[in-house]
C-alpha atoms as a PDB file:
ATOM      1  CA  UNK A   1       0.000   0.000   0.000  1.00  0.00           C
ATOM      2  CA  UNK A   2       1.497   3.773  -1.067  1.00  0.00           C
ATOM      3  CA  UNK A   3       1.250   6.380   1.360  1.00  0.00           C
ATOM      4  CA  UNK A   4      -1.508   8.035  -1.246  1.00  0.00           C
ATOM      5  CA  UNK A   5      -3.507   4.875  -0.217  1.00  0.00           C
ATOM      6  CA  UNK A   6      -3.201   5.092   3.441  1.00  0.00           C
ATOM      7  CA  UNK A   7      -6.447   5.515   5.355  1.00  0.00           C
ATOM      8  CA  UNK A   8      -8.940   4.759   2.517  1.00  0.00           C
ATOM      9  CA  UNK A   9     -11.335   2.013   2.299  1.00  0.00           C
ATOM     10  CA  UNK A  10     -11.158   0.668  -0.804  1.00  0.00           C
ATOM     11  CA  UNK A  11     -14.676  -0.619  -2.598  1.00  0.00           C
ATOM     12  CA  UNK A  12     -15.885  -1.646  -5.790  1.00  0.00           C
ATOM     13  CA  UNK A  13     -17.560   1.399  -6.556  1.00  0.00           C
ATOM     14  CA  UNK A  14     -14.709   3.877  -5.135  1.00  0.00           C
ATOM     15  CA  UNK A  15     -13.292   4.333  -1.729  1.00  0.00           C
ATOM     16  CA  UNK A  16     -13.690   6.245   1.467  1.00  0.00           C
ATOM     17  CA  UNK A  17     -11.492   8.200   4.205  1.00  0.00           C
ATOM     18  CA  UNK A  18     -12.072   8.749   7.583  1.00  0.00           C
ATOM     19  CA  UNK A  19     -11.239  12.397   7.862  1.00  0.00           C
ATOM     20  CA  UNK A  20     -12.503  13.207  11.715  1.00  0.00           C
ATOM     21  CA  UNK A  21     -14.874  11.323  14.083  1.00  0.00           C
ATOM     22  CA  UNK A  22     -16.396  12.081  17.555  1.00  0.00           C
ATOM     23  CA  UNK A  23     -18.873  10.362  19.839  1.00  0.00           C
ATOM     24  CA  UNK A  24     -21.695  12.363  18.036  1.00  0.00           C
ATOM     25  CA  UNK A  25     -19.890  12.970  14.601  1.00  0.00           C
ATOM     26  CA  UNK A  26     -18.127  11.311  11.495  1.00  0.00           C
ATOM     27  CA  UNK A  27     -16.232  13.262   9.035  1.00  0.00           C
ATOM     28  CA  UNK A  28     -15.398  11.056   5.535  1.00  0.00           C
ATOM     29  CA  UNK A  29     -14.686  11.672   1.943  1.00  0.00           C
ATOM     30  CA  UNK A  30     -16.350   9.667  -0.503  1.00  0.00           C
ATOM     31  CA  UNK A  31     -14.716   9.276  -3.698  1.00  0.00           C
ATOM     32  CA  UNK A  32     -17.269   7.375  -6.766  1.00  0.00           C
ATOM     33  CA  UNK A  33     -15.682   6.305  -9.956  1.00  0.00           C
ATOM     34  CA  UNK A  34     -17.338   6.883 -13.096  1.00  0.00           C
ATOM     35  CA  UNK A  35     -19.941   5.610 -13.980  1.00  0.00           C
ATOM     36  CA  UNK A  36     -20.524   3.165 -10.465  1.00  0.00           C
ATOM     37  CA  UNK A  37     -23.169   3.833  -8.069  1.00  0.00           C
ATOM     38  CA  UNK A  38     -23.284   2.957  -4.032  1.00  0.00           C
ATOM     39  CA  UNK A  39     -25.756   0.991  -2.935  1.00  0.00           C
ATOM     40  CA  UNK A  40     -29.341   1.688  -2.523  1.00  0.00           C
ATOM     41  CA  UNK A  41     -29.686   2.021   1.560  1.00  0.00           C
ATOM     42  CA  UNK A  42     -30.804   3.985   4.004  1.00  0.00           C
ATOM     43  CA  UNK A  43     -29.506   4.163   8.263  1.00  0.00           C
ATOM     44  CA  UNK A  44     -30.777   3.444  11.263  1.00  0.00           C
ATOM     45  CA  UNK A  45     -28.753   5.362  13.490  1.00  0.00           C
ATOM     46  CA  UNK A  46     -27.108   8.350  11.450  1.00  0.00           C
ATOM     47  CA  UNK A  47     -28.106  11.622   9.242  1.00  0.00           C
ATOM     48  CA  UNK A  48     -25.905  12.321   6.738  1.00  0.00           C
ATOM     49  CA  UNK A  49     -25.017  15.706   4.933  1.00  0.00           C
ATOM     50  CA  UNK A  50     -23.026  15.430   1.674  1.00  0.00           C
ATOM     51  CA  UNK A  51     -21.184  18.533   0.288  1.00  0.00           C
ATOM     52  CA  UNK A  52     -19.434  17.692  -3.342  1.00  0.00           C
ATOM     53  CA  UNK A  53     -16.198  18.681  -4.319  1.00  0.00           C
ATOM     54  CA  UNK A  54     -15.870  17.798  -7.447  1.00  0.00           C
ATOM     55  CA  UNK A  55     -17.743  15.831 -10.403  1.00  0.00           C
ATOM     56  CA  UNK A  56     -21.176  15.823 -11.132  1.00  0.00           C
ATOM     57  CA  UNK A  57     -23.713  13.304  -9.707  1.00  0.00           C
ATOM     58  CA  UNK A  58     -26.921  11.970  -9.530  1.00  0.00           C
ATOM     59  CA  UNK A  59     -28.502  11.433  -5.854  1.00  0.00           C
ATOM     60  CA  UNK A  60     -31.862   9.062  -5.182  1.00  0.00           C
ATOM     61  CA  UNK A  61     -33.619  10.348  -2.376  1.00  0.00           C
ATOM     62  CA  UNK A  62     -36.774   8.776  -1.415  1.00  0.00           C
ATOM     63  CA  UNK A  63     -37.221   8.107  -5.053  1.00  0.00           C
ATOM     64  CA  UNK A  64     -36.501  11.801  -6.264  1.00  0.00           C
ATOM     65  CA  UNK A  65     -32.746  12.021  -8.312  1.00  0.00           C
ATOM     66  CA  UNK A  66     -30.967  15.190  -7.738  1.00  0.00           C
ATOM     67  CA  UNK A  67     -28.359  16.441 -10.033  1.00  0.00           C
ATOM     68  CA  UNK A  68     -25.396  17.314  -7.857  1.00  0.00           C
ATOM     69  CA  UNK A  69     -22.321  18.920  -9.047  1.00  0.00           C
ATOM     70  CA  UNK A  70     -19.340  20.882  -7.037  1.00  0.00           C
ATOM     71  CA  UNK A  71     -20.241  23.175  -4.252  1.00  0.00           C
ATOM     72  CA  UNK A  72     -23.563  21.768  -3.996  1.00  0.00           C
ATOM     73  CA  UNK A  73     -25.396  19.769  -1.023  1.00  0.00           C
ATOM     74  CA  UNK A  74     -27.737  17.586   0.196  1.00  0.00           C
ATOM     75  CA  UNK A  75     -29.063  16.284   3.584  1.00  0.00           C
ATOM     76  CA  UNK A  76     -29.951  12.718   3.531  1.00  0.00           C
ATOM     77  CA  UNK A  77     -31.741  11.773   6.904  1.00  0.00           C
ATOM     78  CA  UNK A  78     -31.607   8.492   8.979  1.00  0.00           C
ATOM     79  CA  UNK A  79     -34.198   6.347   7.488  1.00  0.00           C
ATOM     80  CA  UNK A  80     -34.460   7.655   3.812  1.00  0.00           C
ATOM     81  CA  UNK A  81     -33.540   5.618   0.919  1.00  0.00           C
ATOM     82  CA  UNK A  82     -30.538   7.304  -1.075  1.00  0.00           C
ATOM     83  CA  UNK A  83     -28.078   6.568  -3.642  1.00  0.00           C
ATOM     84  CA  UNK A  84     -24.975   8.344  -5.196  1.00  0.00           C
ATOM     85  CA  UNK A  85     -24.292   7.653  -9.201  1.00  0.00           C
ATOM     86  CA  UNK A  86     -21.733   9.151 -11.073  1.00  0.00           C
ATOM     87  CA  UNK A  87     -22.842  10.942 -13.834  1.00  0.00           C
ATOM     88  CA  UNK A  88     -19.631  12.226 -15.040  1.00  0.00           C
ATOM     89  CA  UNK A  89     -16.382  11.265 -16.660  1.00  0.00           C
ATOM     90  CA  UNK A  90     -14.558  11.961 -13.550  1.00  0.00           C
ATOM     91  CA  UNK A  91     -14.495  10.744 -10.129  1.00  0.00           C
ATOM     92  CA  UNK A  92     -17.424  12.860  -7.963  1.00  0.00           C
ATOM     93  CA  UNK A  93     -15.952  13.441  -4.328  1.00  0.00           C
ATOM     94  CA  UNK A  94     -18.074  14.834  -1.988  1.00  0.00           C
ATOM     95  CA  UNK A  95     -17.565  15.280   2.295  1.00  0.00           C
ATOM     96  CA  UNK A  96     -19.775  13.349   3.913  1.00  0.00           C
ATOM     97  CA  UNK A  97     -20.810  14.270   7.710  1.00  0.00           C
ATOM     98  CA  UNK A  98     -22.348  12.332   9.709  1.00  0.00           C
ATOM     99  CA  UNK A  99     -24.153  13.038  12.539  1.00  0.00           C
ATOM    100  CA  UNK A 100     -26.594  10.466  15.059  1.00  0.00           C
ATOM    101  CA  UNK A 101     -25.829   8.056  17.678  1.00  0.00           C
ATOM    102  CA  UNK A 102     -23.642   5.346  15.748  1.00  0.00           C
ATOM    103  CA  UNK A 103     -21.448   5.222  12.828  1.00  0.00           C
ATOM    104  CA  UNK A 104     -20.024   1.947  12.336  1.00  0.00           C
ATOM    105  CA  UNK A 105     -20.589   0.455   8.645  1.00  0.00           C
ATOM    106  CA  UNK A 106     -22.889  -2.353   9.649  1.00  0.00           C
ATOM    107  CA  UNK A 107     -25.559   0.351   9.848  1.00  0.00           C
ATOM    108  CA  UNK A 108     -25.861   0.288   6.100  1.00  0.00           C
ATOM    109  CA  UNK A 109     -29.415  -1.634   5.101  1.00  0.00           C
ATOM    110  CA  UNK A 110     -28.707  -2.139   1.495  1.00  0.00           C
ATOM    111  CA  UNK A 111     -31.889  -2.843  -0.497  1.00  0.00           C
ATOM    112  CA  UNK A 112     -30.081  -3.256  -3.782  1.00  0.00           C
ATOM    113  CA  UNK A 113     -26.825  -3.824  -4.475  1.00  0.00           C
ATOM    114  CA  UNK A 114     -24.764  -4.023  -7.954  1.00  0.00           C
ATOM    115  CA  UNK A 115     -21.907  -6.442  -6.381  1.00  0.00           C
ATOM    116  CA  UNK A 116     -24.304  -8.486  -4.676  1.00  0.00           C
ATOM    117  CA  UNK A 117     -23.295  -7.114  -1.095  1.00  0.00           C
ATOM    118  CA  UNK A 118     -25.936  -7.666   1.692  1.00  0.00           C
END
């Protein structure tokens, strides 16, 4: 592993960093390849705010897709459905704050999944 890859979580739609995290706070970057998606999922235990920084994207909400492209954001509360796609031919990075009561991965409820993750 390089030092470039230190700290990310590697998946097969992108990766993730860990930037900060508190008892009622996590601070990542999400970084989506083109043309991959995340899962469709929602949280029991976290909000989420997502602020993009670069690349355009399409966000499901609760069924409604939102165009998203640098310096804009969107608040995805615990117990929505949401998805990010990228649109673009670049990566689309965006900040991703979280804010609840727990923040550990296995409080992802994917309902559909393109690598057959549960």
């Amino acid at each position: 592993m390089s030092l470039r890859d230190a700290g990310k979580d590697h998946r097969p739609w992108g990766w993730f960093q860990v930037l900060a995290e508190g008892t009622a706070y996590k601070i990542k970057t999400i970084t989506v390849y083109p043309g991959m998606r995340l899962s469709l999922q929602r949280h029991r235990f976290r909000d989420e705010h997502w602020y993009v920084l670069e690349g355009e994207g399409i966000v499901t909400r609760d069924g409604e897709e939102t165009v998203l492209t640098r310096g804009r954001s969107i608040d995805i509360p615990r117990g929505v459905l949401h998805r990010i796609l990228n649109a673009g031919r670049d990566n689309f990075v965006v900040v991703e704050i979280q804010t609840g009561t727990y923040f550990g991965e296995d409080d992802i409820e994917r309902i559909e999944d393109d690598f057959g993750r549960s």
